[in-house]
C-alpha atoms as a PDB file:
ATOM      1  CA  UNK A   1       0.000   0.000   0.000  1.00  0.00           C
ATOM      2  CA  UNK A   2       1.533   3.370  -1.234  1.00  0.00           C
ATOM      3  CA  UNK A   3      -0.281   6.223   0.298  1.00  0.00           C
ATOM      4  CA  UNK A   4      -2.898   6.691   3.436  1.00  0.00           C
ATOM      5  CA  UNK A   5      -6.907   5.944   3.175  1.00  0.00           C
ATOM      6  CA  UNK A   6      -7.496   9.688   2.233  1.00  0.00           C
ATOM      7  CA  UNK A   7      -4.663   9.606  -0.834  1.00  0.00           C
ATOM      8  CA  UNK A   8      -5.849   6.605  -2.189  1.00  0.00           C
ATOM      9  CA  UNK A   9      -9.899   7.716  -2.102  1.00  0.00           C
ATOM     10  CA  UNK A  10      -8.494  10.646  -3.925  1.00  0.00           C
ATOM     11  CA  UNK A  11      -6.608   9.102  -6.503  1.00  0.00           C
ATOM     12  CA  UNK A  12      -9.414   6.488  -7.163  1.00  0.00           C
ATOM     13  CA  UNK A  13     -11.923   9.158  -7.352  1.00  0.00           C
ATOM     14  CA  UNK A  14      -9.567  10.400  -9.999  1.00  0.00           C
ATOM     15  CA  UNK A  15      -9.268   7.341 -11.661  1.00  0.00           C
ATOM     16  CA  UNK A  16     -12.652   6.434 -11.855  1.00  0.00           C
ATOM     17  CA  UNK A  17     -13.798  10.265 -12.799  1.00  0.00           C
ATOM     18  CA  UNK A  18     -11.352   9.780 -15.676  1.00  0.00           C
ATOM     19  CA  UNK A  19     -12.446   6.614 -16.875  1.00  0.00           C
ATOM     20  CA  UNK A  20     -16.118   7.931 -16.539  1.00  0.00           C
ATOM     21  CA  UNK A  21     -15.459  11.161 -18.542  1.00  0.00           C
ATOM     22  CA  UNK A  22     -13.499   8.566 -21.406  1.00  0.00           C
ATOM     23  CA  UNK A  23     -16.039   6.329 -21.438  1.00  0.00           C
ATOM     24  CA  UNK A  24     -19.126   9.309 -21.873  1.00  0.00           C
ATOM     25  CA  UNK A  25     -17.331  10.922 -24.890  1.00  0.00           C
ATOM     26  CA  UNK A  26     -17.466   7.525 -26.192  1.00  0.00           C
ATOM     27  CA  UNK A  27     -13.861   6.695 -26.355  1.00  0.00           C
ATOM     28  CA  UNK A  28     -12.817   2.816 -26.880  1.00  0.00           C
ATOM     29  CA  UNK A  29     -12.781   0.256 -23.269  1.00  0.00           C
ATOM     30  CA  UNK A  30      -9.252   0.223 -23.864  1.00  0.00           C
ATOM     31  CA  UNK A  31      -8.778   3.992 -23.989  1.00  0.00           C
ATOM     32  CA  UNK A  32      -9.979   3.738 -19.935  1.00  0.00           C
ATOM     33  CA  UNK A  33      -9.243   0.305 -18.909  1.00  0.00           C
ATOM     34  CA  UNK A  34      -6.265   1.401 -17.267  1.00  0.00           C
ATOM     35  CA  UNK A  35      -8.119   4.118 -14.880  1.00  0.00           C
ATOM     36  CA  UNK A  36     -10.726   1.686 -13.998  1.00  0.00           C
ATOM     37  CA  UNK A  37      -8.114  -1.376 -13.162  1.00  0.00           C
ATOM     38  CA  UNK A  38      -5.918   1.264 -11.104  1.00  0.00           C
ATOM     39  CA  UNK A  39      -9.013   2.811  -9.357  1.00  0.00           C
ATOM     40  CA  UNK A  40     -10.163  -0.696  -8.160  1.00  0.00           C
ATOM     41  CA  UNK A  41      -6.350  -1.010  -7.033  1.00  0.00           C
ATOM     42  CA  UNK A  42      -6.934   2.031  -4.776  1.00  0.00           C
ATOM     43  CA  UNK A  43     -10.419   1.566  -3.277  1.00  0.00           C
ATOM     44  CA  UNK A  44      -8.797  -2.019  -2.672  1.00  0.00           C
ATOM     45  CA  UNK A  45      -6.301  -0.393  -0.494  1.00  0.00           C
ATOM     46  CA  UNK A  46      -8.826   1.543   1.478  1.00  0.00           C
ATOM     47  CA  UNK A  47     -10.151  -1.694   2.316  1.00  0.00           C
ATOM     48  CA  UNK A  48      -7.104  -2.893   2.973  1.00  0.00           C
ATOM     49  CA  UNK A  49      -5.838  -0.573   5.322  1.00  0.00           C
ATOM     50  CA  UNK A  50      -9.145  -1.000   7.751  1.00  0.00           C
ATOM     51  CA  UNK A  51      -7.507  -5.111   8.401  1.00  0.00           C
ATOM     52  CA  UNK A  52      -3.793  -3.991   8.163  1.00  0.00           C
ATOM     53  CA  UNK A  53      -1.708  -5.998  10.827  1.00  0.00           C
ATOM     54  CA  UNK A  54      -4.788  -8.440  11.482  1.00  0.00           C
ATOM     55  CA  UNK A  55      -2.770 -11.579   9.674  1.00  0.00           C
ATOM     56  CA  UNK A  56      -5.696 -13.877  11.353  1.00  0.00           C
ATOM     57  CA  UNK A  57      -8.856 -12.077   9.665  1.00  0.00           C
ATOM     58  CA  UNK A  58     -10.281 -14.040   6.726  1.00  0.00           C
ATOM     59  CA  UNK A  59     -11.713 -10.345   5.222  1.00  0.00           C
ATOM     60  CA  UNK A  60      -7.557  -9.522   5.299  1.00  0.00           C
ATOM     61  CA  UNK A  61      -6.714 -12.734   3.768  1.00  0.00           C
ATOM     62  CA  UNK A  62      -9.064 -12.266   1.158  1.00  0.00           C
ATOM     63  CA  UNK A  63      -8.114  -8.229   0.508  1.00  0.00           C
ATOM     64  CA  UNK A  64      -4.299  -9.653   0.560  1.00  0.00           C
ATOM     65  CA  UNK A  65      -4.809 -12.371  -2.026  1.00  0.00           C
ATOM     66  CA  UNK A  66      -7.422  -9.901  -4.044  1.00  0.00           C
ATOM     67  CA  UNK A  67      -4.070  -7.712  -4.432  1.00  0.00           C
ATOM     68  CA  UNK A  68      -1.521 -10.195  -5.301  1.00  0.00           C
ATOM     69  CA  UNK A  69      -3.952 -10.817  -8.372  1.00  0.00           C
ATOM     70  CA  UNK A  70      -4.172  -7.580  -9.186  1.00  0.00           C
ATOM     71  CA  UNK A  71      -0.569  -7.370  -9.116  1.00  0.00           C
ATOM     72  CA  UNK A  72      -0.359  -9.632 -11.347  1.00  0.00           C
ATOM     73  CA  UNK A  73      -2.242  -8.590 -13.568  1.00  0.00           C
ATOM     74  CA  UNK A  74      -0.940  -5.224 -13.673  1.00  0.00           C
ATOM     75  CA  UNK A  75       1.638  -5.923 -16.511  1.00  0.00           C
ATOM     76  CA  UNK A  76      -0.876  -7.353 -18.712  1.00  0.00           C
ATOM     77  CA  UNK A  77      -3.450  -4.154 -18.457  1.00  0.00           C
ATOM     78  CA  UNK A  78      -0.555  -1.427 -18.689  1.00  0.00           C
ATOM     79  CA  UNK A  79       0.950  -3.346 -21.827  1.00  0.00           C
ATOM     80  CA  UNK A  80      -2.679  -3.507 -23.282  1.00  0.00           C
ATOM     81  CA  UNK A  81      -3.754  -0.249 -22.363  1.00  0.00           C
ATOM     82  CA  UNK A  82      -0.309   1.288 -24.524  1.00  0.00           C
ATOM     83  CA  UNK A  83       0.383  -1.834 -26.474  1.00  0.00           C
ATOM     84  CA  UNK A  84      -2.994  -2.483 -28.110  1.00  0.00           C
ATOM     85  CA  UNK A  85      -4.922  -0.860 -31.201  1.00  0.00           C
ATOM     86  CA  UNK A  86      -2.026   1.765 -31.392  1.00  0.00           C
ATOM     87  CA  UNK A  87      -0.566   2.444 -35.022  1.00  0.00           C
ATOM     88  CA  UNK A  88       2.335   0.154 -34.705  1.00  0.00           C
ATOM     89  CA  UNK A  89       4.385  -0.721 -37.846  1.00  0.00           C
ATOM     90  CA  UNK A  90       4.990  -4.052 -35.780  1.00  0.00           C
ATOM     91  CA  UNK A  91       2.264  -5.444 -34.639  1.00  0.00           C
ATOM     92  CA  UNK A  92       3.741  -8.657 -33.992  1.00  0.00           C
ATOM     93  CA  UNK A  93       6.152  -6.981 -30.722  1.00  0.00           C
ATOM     94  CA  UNK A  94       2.686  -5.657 -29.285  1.00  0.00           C
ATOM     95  CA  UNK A  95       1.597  -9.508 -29.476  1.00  0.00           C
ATOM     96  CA  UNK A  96       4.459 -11.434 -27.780  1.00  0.00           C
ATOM     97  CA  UNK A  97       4.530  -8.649 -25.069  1.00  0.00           C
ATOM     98  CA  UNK A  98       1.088  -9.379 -24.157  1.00  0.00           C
ATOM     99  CA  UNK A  99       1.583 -13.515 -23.991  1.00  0.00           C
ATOM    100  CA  UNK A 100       5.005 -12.431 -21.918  1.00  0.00           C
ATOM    101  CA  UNK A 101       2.408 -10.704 -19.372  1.00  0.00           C
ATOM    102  CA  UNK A 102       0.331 -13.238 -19.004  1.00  0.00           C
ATOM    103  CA  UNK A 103       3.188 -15.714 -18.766  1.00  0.00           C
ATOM    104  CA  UNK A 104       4.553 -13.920 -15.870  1.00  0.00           C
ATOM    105  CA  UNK A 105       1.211 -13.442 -14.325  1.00  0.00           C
ATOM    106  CA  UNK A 106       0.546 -17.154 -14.535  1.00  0.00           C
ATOM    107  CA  UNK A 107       4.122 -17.967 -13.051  1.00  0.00           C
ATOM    108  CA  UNK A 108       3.108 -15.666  -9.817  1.00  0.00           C
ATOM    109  CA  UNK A 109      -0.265 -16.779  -9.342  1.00  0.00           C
ATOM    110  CA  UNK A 110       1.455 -20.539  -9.417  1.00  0.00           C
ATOM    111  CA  UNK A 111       3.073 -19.409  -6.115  1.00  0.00           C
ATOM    112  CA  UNK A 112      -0.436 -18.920  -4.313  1.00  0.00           C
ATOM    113  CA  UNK A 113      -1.214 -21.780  -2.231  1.00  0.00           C
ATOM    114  CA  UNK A 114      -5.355 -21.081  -3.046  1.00  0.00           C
ATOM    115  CA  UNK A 115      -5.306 -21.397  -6.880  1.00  0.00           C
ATOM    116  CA  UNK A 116      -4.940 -24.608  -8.864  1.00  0.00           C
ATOM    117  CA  UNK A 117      -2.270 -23.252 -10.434  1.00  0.00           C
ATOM    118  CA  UNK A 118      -0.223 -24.396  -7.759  1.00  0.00           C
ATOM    119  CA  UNK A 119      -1.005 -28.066  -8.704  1.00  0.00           C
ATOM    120  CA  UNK A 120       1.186 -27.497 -11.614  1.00  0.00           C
ATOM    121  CA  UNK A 121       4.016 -25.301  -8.816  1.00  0.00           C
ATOM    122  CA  UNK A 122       3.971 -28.577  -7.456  1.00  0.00           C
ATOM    123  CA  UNK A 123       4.293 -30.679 -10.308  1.00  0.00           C
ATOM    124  CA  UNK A 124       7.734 -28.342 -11.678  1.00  0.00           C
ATOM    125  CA  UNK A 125       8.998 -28.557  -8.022  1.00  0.00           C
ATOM    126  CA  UNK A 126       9.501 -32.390  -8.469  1.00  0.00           C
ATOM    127  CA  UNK A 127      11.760 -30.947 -11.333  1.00  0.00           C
ATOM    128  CA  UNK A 128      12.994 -28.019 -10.517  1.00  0.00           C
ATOM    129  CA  UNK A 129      13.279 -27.844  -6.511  1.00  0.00           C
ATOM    130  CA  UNK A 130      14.375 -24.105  -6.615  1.00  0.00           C
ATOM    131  CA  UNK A 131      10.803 -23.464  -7.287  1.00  0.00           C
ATOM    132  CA  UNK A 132       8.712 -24.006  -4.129  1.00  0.00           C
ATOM    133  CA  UNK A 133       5.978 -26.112  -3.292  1.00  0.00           C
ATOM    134  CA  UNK A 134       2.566 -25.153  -2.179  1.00  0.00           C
ATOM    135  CA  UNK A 135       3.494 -26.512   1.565  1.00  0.00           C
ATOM    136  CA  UNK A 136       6.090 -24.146   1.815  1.00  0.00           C
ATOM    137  CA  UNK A 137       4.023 -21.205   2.210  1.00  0.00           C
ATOM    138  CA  UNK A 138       2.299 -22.721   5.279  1.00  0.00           C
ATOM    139  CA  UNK A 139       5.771 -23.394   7.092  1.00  0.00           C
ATOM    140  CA  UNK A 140       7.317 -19.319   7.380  1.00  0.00           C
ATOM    141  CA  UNK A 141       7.955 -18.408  10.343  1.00  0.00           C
ATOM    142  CA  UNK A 142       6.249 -14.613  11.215  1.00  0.00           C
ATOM    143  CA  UNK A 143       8.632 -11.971  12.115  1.00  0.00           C
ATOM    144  CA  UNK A 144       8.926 -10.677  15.984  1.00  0.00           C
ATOM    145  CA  UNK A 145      11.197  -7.512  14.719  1.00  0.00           C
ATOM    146  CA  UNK A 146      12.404  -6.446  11.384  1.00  0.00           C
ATOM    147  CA  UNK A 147      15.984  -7.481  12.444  1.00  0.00           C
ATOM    148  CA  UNK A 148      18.137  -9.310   9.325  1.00  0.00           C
ATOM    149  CA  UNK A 149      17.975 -11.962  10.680  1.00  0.00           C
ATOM    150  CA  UNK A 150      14.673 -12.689  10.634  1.00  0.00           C
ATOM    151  CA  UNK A 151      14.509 -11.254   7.467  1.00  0.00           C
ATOM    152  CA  UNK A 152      16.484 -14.319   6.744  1.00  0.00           C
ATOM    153  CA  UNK A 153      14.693 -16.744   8.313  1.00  0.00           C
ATOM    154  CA  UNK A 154      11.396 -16.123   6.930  1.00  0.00           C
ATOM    155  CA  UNK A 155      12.658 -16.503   3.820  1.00  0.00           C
ATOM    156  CA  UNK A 156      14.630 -19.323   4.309  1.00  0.00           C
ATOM    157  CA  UNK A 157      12.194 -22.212   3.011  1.00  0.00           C
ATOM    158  CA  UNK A 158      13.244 -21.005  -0.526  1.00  0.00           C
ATOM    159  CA  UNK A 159      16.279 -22.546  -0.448  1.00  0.00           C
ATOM    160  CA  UNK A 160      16.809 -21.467  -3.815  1.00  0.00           C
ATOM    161  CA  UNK A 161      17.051 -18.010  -5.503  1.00  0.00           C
ATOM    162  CA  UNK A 162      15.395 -15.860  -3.189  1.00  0.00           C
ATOM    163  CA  UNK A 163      17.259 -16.569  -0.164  1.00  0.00           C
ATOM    164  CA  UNK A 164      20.103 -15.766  -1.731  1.00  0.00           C
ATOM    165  CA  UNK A 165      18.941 -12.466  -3.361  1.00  0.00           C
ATOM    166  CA  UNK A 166      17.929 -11.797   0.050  1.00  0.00           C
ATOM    167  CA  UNK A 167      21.310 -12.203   1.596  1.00  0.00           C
ATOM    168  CA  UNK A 168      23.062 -10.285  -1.105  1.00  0.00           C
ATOM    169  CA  UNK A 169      21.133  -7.390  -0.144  1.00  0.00           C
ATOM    170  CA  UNK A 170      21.243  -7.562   3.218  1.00  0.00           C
ATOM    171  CA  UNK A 171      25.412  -7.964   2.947  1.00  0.00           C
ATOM    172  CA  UNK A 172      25.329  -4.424   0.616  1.00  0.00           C
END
């Protein structure tokens, strides 16, 4: 979450007022796609921030994994929002950036634990063990303080890349 409650009413309002005057004049979805997808990011966040810090809350849980598909998604609606219908003398590029969006989005919502997607985390675990299972998630341990070393060992159970992205940070 990037602002406070009152910054991100404003800047959904803004959003949303946006998309509403596009959408009147008669302009294209895609010309306001992007200011309705952002302004549903924002009035998220207000929701968000009434549950922040209550990890136990189901309503939290559900605004938490609401945003990581957003998130996701965010590549793909930017990319479409510039990418698609414009006069490009190469359509083709427009194309394979889209499918590289929703490649990536796929690949992060295969690290939720509540999709099916995560069926096939688990099945290119058993091949690749740098990618983590869907048990994984339930075994991190919470942080007490924001020390570095607890840093490091809630990230630990990746055993893989991230853990030692983490620790090259950390030793900067």
């Amino acid at each position: 979450m990037c602002f406070n409650p009152p910054m991100s009413a404003a800047i959904g309002c803004a959003a949303l007022t946006s998309a509403g005057l596009l959408a009147k004049r008669g302009r294209p979805f895609r010309s306001y796609s992007m200011f309705l997808y952002f302004a549903m990011m924002e009035f998220l966040q207000i929701a968000q921030y009434a549950v922040a810090g209550q990890c136990d809350s189901k309503l939290n849980q559900v605004l938490t994994w609401a945003a990581y598909i957003h998130v996701a998604f965010q590549p793909l609606v930017v990319n479409f929002y510039f990418l698609w219908g414009q006069r490009n003398p190469h359509p083709e590029v427009g194309s394979f950036v889209l499918k590289l969006c929703l490649g990536a989005a796929v690949l992060m919502l295969m690290r939720t634990p509540v999709l099916p997607l995560t069926l096939l985390g688990d099945y290119l675990h058993t091949y690749f063990p740098d990618i983590p299972s869907s048990d994984t998630y339930g075994k991190v341990k919470r942080r007490s303080s924001t020390t570095d070393s607890s840093f490091t060992e809630m990230h630990a159970h990746t055993k893989g890349w991230a853990h030692r992205d983490t620790t090259r940070q950390m030793e900067r």
